[in-house]
Structure formats: structure tokens, C-alpha cells
Protein backbone atom coordinates (compact mmCIF):
# COMPACT_ATOMS: atom_id res chain seq x y z
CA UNK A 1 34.27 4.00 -13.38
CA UNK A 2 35.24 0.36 -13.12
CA UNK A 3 38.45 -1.12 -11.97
CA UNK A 4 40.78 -1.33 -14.56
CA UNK A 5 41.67 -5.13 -15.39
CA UNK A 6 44.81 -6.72 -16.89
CA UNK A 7 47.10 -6.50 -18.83
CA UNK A 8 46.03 -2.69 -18.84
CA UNK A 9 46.97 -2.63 -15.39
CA UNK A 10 50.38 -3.90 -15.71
CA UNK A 11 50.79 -2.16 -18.78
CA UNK A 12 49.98 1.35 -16.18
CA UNK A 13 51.85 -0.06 -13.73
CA UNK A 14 54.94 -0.21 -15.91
CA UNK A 15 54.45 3.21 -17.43
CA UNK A 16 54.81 4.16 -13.37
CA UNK A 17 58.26 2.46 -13.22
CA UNK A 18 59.58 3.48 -16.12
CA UNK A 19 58.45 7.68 -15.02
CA UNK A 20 60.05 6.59 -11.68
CA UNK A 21 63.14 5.80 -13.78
CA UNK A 22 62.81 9.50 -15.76
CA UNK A 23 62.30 7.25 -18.59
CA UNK A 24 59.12 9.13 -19.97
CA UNK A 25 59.92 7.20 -23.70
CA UNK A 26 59.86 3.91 -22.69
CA UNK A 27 56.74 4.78 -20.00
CA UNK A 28 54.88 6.21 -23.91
CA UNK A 29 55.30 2.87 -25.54
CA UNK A 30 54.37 1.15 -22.26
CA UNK A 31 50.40 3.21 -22.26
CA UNK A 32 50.51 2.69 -26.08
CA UNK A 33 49.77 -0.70 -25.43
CA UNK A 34 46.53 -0.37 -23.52
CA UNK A 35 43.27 -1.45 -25.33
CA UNK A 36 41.16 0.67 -26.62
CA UNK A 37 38.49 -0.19 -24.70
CA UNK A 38 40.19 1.29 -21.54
CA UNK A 39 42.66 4.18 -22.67
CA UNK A 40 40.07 6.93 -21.56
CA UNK A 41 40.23 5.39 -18.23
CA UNK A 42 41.32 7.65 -15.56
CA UNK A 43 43.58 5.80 -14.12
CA UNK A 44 45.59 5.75 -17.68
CA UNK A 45 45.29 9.27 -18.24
CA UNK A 46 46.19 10.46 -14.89
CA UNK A 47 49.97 8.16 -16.32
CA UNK A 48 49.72 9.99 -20.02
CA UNK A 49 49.76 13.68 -18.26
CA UNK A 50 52.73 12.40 -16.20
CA UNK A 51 54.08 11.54 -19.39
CA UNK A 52 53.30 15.00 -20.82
CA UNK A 53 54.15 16.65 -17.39
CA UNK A 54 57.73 15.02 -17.61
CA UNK A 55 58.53 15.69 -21.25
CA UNK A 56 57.32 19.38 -20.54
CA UNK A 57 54.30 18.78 -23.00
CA UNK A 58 51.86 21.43 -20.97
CA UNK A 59 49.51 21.69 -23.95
CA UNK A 60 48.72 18.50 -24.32
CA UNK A 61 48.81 17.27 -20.54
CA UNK A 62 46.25 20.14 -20.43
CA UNK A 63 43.80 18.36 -22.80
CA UNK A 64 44.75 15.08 -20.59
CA UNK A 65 44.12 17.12 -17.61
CA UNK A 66 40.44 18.15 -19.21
CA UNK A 67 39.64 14.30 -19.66
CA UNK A 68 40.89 13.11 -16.75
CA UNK A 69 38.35 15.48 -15.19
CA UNK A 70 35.53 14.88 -17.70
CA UNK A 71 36.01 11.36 -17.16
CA UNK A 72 36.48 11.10 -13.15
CA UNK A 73 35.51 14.66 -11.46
CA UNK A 74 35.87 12.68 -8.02
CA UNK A 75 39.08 12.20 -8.67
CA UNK A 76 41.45 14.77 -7.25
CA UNK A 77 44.15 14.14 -9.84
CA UNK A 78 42.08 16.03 -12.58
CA UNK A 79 41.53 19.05 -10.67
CA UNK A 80 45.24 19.26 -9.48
CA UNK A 81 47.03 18.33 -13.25
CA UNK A 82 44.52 20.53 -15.32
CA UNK A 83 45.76 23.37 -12.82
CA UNK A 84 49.37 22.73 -12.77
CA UNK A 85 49.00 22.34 -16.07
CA UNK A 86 47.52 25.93 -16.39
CA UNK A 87 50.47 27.17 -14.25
CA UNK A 88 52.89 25.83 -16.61
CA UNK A 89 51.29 27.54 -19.51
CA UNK A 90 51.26 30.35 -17.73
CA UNK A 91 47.98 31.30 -16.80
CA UNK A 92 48.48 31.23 -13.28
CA UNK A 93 45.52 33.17 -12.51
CA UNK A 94 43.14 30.57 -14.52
CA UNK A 95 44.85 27.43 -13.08
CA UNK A 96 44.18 29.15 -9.31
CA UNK A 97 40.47 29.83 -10.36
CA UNK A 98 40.54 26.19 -11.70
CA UNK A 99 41.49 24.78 -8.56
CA UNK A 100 39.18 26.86 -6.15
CA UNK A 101 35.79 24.28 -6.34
CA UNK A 102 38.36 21.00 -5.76
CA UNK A 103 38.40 22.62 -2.21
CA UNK A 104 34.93 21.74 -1.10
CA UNK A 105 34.99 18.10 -2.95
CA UNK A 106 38.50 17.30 -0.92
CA UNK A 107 38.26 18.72 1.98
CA UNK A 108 41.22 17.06 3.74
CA UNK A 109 43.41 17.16 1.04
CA UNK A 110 46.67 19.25 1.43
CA UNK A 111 47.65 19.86 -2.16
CA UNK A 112 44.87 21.85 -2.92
CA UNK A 113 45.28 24.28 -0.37
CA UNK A 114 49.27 23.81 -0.88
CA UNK A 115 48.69 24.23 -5.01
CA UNK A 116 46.74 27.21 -4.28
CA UNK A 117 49.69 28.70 -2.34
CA UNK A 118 52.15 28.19 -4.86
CA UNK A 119 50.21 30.24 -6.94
CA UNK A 120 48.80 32.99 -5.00
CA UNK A 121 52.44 33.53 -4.67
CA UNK A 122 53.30 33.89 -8.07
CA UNK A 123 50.21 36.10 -8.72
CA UNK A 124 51.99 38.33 -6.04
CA UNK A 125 49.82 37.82 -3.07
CA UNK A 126 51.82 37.00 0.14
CA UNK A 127 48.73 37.47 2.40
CA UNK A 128 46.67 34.53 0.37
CA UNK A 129 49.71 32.61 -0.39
CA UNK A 130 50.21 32.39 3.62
CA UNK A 131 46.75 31.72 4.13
CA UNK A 132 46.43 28.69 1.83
CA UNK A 133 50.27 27.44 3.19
CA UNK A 134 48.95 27.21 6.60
CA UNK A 135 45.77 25.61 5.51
CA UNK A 136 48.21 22.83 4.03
CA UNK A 137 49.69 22.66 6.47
CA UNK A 138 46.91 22.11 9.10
CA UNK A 139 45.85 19.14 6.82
CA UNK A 140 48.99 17.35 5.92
CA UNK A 141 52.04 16.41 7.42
CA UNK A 142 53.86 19.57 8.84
CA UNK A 143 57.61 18.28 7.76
CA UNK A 144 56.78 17.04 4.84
CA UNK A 145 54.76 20.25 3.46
CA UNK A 146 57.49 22.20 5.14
CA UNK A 147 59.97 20.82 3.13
CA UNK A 148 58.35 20.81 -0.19
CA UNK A 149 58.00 24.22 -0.10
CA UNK A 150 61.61 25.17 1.23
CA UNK A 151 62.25 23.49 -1.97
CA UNK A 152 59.41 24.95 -4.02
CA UNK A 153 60.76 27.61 -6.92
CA UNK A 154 57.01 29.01 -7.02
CA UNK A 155 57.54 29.76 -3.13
CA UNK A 156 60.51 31.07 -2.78
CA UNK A 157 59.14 34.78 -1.85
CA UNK A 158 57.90 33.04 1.31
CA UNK A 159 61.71 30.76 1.82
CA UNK A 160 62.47 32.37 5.03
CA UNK A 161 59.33 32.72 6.23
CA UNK A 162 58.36 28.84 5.56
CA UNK A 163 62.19 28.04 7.55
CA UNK A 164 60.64 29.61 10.60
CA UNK A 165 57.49 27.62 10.39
């Protein structure tokens, strides 16, 4: 995929600000902008399904999701919004067998494993959710993961557990 150029690239980078702001409006009119030439480029739809994601649009940051993939499968981003964006919908179970392959393309990333926690959780499996928490943790940074899941709703069958860690 080629590097996206200007003004599309300030118009993404803008978009970022105003999501950083919670301003998911003003971050829409900001990707409206971008030419048509480059708004299937991943790095504008990975901003549209934070768009979606923050104006609790899961439908439709699920089709995002799907192109983002389509358009970039190297791209972790894909693989971790089209399953969150599962999990929102509810279809936990789909969004974990969703994110299973990204495993073997990323090996050293820790949101996979971490993602795959949160929902093995959910689904009601302690035992896996443990195993996959651990795995984040052995590839990221221990606080940091730590803390995010102290924090994590999806988690919190494991709070106590994950305080100890």
C-alpha cells in the first residue's frame, strides 16, 4: 500500500486530534475531506472505525473493520477492530475465532493474546482467559498490561487474580 501523501495526511492526522479530544463530529468532517483517490487507504479507515468505535457505531466499524483487513491483512489494526468490533455486537465467540490466525502473523504483539483474554473471559473460560493474560503479558509491558486489565470491565472475573500478578 503506498504512503499516504498530503493533505490526506493532515486531514488523518487531524481526525486523530480531534478523537483525542472525544470530538468524534468534528474528527467525521475532518476524514470527509480526504480524496477519493485515498479514502480506502488503511491508514484512513483504521481513523473511520475509531470514529464508529467512539460514537458506538459497531455495525458499521464492523464493515470498516472488514476493509481495513481486505485492504491491509499485514496490518494488525484490521484483525484487532473487526474483532472488537464482533465483541461489541455481541458475538464474542466469532470475534475470538476472528482473532485466532492474527496470532501467527504478530507474533510479538500483546493485544492479541490480551484481546483474546478479554474474551475467553466473557465466553466463561477462566483457564483460557489466564492462559492468553499471561501470554500478554510475557510479550508486553507487565505494568502496563497489568493495569489495563485491573481496569478492564470484560476482565473483571479475573480482578483479584490480575492484583496479585
Amino acid at each position: 500500500m503506498s504512503v499516504l501523501g498530503y493533505p490526506d495526511k493532515h486531514l488523518v492526522n487531524a481526525a486523530l486530534g480531534w478523537l483525542d479530544l472525544r470530538l468524534a463530529s468534528s474528527a467525521r468532517e475532518e476524514l470527509q475531506q480526504v480524496t477519493t483517490a485515498n479514502a480506502c487507504h488503511p491508514e484512513v479507515l483504521a481513523v473511520w472505525w475509531r470514529i464508529h468505535a467512539a460514537e458506538r457505531h459497531w455495525d458499521e466499524a464492523l464493515r470498516v473493520a472488514e476493509m481495513e483487513l481486505q485492504t491491509a491483512p499485514d496490518r494488525m489494526s484490521g484483525w484487532v477492530d473487526r474483532s472488537y468490533s464482533l465483541h461489541e455486537l455481541r458475538r464474542t465467540q466469532e470475534a475470538r475465532e476472528a482473532l485466532l490466525p492474527a496470532l501467527k502473523k504478530f507474533p510479538d504483539a500483546s493485544l492479541i493474546p490480551y484481546n483474546l483474554a478479554c474474551y475467553a473471559c466473557q465466553l466463561g473460560d477462566p483457564v483460557e482467559a489466564r492462559h492468553w493474560l499471561r501470554k500478554a503479558i510475557a510479550r508486553g509491558e507487565k505494568d502496563e498490561i497489568k493495569l489495563l486489565a485491573l481496569n478492564d470491565p470484560d476482565l473483571s472475573a479475573l480482578r483479584e487474580e490480575i492484583s496479585k500478578l
